[in-house]
PDB file of N, CA and C in Angstrom:
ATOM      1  N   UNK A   1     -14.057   3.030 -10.700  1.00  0.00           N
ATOM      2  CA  UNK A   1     -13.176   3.171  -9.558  1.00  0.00           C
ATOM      3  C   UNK A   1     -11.912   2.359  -9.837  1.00  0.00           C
ATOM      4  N   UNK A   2     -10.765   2.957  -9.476  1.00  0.00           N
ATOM      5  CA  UNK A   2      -9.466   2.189  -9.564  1.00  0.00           C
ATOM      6  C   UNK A   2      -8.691   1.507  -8.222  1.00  0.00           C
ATOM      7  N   UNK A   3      -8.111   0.542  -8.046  1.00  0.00           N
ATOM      8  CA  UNK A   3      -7.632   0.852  -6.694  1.00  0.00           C
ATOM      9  C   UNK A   3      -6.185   0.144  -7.323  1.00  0.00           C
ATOM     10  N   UNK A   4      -5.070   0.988  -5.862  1.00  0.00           N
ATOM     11  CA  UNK A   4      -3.871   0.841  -6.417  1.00  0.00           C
ATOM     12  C   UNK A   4      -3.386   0.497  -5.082  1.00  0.00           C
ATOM     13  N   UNK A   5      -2.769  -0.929  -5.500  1.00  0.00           N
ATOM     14  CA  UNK A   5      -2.450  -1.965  -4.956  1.00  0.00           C
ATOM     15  C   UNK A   5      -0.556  -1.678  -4.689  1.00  0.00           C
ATOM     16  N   UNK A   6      -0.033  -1.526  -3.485  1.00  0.00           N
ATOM     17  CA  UNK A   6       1.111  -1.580  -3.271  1.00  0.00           C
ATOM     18  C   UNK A   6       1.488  -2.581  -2.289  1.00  0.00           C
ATOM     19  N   UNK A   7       2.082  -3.454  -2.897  1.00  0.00           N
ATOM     20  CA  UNK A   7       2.501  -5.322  -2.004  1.00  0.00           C
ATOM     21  C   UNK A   7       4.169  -5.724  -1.742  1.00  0.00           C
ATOM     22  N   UNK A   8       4.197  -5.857  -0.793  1.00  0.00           N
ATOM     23  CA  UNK A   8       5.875  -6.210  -0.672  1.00  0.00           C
ATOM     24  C   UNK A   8       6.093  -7.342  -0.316  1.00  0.00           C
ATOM     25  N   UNK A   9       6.851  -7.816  -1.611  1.00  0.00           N
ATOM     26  CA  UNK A   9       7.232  -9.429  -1.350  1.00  0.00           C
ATOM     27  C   UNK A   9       7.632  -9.768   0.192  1.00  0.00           C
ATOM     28  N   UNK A  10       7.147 -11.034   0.002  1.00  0.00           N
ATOM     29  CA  UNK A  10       8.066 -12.005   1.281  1.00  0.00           C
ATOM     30  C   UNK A  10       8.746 -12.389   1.084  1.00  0.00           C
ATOM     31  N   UNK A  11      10.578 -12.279   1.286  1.00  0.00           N
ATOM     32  CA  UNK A  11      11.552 -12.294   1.787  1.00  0.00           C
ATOM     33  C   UNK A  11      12.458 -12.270   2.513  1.00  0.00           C
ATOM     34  N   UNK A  12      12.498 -13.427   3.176  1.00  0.00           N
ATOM     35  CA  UNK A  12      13.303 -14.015   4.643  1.00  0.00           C
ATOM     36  C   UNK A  12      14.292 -13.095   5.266  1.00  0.00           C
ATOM     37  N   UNK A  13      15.431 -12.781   3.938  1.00  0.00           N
ATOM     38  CA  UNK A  13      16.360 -11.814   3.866  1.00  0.00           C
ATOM     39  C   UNK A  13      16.087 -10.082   4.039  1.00  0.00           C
ATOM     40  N   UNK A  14      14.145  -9.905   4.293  1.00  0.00           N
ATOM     41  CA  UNK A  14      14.181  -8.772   3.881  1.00  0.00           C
ATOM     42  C   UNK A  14      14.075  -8.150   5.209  1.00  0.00           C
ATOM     43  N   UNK A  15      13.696  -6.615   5.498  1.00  0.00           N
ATOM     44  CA  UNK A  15      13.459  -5.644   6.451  1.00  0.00           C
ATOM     45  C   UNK A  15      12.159  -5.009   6.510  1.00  0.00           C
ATOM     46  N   UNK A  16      11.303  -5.560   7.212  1.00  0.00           N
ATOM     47  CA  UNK A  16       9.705  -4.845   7.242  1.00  0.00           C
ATOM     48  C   UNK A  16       9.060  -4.353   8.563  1.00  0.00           C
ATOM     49  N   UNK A  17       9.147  -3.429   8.766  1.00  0.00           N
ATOM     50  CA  UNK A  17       8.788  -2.620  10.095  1.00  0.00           C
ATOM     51  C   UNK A  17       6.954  -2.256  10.292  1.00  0.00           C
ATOM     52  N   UNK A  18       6.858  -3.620  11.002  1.00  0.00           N
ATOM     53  CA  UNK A  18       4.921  -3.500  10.688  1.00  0.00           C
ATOM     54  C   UNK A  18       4.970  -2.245  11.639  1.00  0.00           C
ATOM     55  N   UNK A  19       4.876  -2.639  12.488  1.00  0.00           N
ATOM     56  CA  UNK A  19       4.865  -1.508  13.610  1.00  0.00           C
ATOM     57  C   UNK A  19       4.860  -0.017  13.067  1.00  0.00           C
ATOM     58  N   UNK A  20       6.305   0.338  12.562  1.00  0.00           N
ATOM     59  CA  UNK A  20       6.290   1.436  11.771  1.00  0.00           C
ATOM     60  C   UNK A  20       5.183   2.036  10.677  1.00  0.00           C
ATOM     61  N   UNK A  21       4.889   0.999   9.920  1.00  0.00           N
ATOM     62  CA  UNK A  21       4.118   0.610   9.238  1.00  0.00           C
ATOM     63  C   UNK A  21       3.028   1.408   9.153  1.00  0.00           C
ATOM     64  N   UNK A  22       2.675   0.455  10.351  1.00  0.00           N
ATOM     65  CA  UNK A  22       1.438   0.739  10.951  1.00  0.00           C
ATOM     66  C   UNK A  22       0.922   2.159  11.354  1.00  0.00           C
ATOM     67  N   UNK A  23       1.955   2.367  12.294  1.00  0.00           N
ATOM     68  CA  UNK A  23       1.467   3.368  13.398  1.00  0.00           C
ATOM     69  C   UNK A  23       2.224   4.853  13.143  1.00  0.00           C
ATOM     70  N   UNK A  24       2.964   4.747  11.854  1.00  0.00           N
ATOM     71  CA  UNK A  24       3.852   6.017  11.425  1.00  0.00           C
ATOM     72  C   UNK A  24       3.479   6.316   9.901  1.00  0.00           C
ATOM     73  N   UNK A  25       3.586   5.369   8.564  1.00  0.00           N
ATOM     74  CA  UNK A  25       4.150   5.416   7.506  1.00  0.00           C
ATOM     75  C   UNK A  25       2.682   5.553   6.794  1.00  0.00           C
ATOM     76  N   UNK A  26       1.343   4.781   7.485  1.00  0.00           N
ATOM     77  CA  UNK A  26       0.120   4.819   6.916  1.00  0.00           C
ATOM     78  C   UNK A  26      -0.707   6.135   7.669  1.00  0.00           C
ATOM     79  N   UNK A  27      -0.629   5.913   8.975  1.00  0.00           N
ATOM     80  CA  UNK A  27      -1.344   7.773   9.252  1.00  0.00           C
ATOM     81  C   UNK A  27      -0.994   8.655   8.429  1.00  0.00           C
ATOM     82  N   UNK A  28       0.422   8.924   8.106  1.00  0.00           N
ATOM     83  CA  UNK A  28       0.934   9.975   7.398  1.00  0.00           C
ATOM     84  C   UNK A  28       0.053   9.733   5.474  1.00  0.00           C
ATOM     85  N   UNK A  29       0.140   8.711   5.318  1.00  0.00           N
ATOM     86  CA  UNK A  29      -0.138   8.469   3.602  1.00  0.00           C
ATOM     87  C   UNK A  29      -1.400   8.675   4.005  1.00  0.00           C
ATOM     88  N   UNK A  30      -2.238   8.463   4.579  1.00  0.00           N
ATOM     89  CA  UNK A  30      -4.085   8.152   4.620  1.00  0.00           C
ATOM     90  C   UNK A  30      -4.352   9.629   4.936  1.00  0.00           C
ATOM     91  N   UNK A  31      -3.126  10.698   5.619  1.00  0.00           N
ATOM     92  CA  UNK A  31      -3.950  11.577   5.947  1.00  0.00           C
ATOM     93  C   UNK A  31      -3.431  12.702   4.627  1.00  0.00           C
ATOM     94  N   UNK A  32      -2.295  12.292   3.956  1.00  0.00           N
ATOM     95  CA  UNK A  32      -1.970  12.703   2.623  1.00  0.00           C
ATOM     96  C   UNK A  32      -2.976  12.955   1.825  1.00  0.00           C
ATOM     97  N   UNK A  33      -3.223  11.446   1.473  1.00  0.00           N
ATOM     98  CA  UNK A  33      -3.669  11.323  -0.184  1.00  0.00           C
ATOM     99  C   UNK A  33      -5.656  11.505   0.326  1.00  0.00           C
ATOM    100  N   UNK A  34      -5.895  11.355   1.674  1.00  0.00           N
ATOM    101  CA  UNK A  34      -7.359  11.322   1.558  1.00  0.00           C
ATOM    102  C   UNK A  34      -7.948  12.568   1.543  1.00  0.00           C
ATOM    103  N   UNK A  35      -7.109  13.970   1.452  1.00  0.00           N
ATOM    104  CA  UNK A  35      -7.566  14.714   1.710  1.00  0.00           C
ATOM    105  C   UNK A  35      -7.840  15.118  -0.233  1.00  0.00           C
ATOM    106  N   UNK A  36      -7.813  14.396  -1.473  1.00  0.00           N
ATOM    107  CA  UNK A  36      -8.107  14.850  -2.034  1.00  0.00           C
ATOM    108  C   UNK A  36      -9.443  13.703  -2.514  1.00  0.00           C
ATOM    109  N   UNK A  37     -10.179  14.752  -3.417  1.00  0.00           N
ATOM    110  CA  UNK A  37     -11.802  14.392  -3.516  1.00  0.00           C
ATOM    111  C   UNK A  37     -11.558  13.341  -4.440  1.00  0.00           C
ATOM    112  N   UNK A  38     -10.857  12.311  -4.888  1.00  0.00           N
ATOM    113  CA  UNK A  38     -10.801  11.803  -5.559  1.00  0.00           C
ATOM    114  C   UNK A  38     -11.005   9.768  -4.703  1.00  0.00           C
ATOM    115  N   UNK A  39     -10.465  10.152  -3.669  1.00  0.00           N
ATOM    116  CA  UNK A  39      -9.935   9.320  -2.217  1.00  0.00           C
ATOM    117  C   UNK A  39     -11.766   8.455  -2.212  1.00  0.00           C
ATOM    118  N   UNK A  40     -11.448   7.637  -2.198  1.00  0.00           N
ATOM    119  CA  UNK A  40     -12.587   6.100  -1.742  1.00  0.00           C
ATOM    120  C   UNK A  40     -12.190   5.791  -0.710  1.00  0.00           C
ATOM    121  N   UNK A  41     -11.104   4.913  -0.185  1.00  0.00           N
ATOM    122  CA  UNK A  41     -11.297   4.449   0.665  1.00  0.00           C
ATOM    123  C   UNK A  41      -9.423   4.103   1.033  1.00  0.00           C
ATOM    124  N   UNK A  42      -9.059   3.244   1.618  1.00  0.00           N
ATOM    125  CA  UNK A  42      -7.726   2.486   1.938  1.00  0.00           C
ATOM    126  C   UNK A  42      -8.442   0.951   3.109  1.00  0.00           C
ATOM    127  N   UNK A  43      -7.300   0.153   2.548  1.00  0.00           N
ATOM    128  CA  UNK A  43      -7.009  -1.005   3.018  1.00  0.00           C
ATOM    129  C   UNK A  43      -5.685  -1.542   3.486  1.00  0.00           C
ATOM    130  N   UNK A  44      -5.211  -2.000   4.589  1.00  0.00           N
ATOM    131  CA  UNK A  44      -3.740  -2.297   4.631  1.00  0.00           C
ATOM    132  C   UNK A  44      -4.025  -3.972   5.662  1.00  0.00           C
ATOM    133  N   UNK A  45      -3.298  -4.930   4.812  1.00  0.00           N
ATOM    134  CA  UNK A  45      -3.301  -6.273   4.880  1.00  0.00           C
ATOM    135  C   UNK A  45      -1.780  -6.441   5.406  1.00  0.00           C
ATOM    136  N   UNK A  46      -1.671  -7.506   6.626  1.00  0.00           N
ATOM    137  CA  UNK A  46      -0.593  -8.375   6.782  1.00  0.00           C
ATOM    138  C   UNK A  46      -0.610  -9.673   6.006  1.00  0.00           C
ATOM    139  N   UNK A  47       0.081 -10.274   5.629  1.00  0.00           N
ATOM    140  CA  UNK A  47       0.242 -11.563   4.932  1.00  0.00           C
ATOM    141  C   UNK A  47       0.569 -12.426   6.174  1.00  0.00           C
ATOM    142  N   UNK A  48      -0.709 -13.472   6.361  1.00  0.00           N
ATOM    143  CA  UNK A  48      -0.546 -14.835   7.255  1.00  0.00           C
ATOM    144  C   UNK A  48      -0.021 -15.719   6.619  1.00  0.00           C
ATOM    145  N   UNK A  49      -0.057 -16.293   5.558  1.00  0.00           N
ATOM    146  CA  UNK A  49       0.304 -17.218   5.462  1.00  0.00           C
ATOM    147  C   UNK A  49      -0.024 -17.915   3.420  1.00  0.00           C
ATOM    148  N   UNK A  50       0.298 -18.792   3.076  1.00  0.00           N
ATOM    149  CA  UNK A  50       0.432 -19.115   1.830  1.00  0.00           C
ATOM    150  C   UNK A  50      -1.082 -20.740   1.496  1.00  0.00           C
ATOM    151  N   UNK A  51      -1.331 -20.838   0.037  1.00  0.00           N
ATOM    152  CA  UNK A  51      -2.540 -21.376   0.448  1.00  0.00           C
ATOM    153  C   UNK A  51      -2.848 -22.342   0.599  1.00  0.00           C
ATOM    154  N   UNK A  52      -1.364 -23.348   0.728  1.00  0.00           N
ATOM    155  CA  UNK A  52      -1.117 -24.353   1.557  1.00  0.00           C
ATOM    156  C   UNK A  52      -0.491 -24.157   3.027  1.00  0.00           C
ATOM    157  N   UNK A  53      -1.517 -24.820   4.214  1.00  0.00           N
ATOM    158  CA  UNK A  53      -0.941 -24.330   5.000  1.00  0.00           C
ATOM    159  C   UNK A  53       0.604 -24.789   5.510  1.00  0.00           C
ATOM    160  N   UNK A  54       0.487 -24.076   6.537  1.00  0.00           N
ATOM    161  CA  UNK A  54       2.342 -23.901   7.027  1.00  0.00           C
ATOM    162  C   UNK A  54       2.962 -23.658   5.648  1.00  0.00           C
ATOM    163  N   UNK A  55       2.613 -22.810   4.641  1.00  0.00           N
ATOM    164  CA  UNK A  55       3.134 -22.044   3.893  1.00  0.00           C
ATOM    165  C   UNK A  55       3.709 -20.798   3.919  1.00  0.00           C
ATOM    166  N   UNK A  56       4.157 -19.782   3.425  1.00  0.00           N
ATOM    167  CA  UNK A  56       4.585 -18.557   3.414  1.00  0.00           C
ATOM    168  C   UNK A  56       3.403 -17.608   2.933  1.00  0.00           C
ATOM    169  N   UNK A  57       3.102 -16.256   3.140  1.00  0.00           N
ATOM    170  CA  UNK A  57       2.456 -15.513   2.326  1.00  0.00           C
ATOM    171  C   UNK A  57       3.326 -15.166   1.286  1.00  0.00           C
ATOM    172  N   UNK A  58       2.802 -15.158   0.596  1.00  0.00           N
ATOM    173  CA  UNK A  58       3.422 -14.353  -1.156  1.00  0.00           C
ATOM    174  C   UNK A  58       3.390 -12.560  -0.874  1.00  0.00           C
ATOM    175  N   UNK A  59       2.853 -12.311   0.293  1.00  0.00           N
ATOM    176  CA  UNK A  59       3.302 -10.708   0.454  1.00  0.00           C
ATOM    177  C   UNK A  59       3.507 -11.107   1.907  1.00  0.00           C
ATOM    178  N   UNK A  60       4.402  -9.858   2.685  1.00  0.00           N
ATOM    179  CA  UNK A  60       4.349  -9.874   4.004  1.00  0.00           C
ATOM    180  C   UNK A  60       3.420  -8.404   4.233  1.00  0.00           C
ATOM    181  N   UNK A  61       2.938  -7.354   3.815  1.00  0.00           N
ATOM    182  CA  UNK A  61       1.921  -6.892   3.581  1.00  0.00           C
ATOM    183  C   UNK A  61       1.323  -6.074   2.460  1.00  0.00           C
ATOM    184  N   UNK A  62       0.221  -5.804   2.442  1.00  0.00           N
ATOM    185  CA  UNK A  62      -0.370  -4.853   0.972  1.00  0.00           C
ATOM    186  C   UNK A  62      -1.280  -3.946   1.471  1.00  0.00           C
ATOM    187  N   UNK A  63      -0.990  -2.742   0.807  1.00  0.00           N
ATOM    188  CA  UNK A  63      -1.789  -1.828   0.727  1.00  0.00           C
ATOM    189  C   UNK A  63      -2.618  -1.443  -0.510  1.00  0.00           C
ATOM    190  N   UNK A  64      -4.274  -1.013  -0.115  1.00  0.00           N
ATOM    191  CA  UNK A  64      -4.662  -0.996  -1.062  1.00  0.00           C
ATOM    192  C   UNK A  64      -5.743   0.707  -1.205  1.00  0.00           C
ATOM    193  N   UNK A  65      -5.275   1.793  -2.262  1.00  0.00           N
ATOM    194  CA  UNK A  65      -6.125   2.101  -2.106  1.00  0.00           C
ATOM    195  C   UNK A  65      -7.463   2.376  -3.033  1.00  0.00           C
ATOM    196  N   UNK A  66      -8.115   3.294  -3.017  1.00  0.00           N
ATOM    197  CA  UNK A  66      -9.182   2.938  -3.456  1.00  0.00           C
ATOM    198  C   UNK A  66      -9.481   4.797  -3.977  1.00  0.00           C
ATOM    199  N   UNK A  67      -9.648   5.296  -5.563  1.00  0.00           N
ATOM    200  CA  UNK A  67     -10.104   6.044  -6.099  1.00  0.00           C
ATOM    201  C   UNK A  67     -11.198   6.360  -7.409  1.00  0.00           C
ATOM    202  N   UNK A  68     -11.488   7.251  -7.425  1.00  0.00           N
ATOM    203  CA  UNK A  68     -12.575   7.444  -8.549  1.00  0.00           C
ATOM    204  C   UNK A  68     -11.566   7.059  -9.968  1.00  0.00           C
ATOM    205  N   UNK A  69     -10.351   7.419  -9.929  1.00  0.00           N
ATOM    206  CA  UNK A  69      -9.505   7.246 -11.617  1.00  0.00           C
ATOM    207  C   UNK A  69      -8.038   7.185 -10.931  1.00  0.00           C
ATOM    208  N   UNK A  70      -7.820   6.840 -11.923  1.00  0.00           N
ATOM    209  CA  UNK A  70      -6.252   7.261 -12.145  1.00  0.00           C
ATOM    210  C   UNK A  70      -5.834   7.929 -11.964  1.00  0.00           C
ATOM    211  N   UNK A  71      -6.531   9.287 -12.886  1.00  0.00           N
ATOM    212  CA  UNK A  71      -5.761  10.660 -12.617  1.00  0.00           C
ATOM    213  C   UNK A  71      -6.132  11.230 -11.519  1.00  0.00           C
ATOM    214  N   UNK A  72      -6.998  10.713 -10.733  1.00  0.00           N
ATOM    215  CA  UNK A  72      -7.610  11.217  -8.980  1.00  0.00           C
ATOM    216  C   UNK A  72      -6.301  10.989  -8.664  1.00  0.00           C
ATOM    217  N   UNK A  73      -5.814   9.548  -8.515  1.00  0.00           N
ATOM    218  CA  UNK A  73      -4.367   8.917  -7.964  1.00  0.00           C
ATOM    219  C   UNK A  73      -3.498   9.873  -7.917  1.00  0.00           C
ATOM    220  N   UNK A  74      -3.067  10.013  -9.188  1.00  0.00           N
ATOM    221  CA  UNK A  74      -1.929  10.512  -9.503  1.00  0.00           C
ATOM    222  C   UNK A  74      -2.105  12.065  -9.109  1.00  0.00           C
ATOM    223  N   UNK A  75      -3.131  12.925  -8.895  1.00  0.00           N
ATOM    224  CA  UNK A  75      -3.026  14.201  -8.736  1.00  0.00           C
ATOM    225  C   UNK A  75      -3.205  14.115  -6.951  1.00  0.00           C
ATOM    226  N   UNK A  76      -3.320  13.049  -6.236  1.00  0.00           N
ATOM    227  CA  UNK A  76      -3.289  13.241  -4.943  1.00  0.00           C
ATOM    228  C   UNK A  76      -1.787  12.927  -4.637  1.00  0.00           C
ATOM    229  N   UNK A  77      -1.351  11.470  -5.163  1.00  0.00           N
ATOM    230  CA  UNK A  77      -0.025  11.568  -4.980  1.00  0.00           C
ATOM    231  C   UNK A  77       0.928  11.510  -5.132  1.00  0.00           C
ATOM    232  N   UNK A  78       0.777  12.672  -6.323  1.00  0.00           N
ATOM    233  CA  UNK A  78       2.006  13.693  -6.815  1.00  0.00           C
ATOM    234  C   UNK A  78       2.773  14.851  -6.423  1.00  0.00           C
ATOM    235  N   UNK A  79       1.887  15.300  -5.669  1.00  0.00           N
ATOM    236  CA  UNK A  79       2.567  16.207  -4.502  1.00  0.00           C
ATOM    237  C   UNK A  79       3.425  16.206  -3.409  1.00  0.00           C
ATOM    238  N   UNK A  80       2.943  14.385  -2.950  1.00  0.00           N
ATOM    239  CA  UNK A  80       3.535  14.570  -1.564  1.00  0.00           C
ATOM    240  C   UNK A  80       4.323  13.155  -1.755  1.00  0.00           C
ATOM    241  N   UNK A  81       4.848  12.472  -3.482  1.00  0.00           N
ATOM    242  CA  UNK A  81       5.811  11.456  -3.509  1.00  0.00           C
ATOM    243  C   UNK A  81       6.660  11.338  -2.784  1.00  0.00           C
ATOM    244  N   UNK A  82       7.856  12.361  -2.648  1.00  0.00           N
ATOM    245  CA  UNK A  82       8.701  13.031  -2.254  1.00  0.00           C
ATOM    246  C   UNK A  82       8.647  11.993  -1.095  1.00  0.00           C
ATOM    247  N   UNK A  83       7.943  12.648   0.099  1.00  0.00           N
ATOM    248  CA  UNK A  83       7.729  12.661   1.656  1.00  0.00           C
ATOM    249  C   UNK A  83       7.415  11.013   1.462  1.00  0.00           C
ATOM    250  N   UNK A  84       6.132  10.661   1.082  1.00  0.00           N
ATOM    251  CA  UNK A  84       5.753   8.993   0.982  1.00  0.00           C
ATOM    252  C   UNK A  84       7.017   7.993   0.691  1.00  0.00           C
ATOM    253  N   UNK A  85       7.783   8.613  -0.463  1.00  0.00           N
ATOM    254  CA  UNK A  85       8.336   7.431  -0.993  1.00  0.00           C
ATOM    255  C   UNK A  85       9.904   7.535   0.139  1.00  0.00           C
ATOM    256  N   UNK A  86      10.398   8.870   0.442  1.00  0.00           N
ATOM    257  CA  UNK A  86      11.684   8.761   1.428  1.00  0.00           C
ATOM    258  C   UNK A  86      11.295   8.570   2.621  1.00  0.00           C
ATOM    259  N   UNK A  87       9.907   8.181   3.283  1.00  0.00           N
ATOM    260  CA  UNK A  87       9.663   7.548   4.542  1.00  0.00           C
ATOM    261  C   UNK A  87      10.181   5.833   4.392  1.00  0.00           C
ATOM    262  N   UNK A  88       9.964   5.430   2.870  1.00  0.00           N
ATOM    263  CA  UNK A  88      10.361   3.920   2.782  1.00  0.00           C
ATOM    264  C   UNK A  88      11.498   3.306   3.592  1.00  0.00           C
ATOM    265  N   UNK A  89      12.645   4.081   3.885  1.00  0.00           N
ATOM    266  CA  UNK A  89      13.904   3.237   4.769  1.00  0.00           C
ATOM    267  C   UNK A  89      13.644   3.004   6.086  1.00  0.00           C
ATOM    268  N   UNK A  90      12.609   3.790   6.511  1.00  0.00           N
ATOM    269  CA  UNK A  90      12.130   3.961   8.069  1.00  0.00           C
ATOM    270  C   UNK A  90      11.378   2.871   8.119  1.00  0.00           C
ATOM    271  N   UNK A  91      10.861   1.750   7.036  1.00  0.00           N
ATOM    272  CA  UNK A  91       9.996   0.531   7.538  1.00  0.00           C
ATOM    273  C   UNK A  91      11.050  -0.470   6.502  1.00  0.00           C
ATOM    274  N   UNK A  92      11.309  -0.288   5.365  1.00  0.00           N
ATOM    275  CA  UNK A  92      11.706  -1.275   5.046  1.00  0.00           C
ATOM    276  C   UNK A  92      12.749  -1.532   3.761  1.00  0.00           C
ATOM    277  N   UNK A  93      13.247  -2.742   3.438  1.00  0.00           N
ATOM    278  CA  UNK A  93      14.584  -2.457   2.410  1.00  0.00           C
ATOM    279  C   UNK A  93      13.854  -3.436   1.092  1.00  0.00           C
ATOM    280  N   UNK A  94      12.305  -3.363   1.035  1.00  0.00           N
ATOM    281  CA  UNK A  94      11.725  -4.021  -0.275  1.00  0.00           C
ATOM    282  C   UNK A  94      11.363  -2.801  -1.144  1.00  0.00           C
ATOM    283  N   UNK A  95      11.796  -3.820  -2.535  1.00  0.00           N
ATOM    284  CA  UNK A  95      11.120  -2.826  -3.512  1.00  0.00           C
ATOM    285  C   UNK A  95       9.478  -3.145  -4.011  1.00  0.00           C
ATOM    286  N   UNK A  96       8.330  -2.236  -3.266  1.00  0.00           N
ATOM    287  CA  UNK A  96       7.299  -2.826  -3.618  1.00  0.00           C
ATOM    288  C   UNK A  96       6.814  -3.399  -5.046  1.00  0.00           C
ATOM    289  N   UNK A  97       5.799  -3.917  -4.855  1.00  0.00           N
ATOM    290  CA  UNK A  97       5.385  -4.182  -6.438  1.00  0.00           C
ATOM    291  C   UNK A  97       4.208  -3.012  -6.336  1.00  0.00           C
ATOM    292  N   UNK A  98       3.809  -2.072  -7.475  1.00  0.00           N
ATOM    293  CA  UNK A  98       2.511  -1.459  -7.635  1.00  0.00           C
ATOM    294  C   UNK A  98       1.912  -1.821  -8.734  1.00  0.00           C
ATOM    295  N   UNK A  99       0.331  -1.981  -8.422  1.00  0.00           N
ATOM    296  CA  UNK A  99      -0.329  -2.083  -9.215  1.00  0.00           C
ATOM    297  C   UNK A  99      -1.491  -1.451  -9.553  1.00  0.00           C
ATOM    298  N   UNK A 100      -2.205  -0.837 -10.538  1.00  0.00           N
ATOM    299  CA  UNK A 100      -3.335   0.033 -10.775  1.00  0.00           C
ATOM    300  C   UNK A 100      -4.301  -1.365 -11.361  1.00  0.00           C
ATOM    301  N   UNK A 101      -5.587  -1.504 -10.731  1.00  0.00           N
ATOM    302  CA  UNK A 101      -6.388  -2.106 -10.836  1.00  0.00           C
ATOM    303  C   UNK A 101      -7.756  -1.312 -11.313  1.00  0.00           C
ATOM    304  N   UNK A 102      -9.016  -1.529 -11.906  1.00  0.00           N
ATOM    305  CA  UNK A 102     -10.069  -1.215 -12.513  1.00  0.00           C
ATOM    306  C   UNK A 102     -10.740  -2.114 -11.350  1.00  0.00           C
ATOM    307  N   UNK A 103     -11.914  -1.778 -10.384  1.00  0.00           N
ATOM    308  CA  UNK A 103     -12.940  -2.267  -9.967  1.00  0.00           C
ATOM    309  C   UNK A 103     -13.766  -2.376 -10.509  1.00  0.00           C
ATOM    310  N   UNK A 104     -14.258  -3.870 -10.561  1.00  0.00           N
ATOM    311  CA  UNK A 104     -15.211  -4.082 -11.364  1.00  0.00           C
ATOM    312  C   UNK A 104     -16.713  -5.007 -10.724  1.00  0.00           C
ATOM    313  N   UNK A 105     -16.318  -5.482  -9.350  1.00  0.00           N
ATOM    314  CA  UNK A 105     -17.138  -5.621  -8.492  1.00  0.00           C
ATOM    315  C   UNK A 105     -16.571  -5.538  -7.384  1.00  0.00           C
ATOM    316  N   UNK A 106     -17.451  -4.372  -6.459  1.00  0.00           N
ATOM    317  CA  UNK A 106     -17.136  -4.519  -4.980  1.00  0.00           C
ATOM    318  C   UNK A 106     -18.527  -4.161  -4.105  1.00  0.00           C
ATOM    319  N   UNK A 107     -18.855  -5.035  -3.264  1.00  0.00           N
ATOM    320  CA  UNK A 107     -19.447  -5.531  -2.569  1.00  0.00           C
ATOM    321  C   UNK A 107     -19.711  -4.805  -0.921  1.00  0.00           C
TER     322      UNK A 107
END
């Protein structure tokens, strides 16, 4: 199983629309990409805080999702980049970080 990790820095200066986020930008992606058989699961994290407290989080949030491969990933969302990635101005002005991860224990 792979899961692919999309995190947007914390930056004071930046623009992040949880709300939007939330209640617009992830219904639309979860009901995207889960409709192909490849789809495990999704996760979406706010960043509280850093791991000293009264610190910063190192993300203000991450999404995570969760597939059988890579190429599951990429053949769910390759179709609908387009739509996913030009919803980005409607929540926010970060450039995420992505990452493709290998599960290797999950619980």
């Amino acid at each position: 199983m792979i899961k692919v990790s999309i995190m947007y820095p914390n930056n004071p200066s930046a623009r992040f629309d949880m709300g939007y986020y939330i209640d617009t930008h992830m219904p639309l992606s979860i009901g995207l990409l889960s409709a192909h058989s490849g789809f495990k699961g999704v996760s979406v994290e706010r960043g509280l805080g850093g791991a000293i407290p009264g610190t910063e989080a190192a993300y203000i949030a991450m999404c995570h999702f969760l597939f059988n491969s890579a190429e599951d990933f990429m053949a769910a969302f390759t179709p609908h980049a387009a739509v996913l990635q030009g919803d980005m101005p409607n929540y926010t002005d970060i450039e995420p970080i992505i990452q493709l991860s290998e599960v290797l224990i999950s619980e």
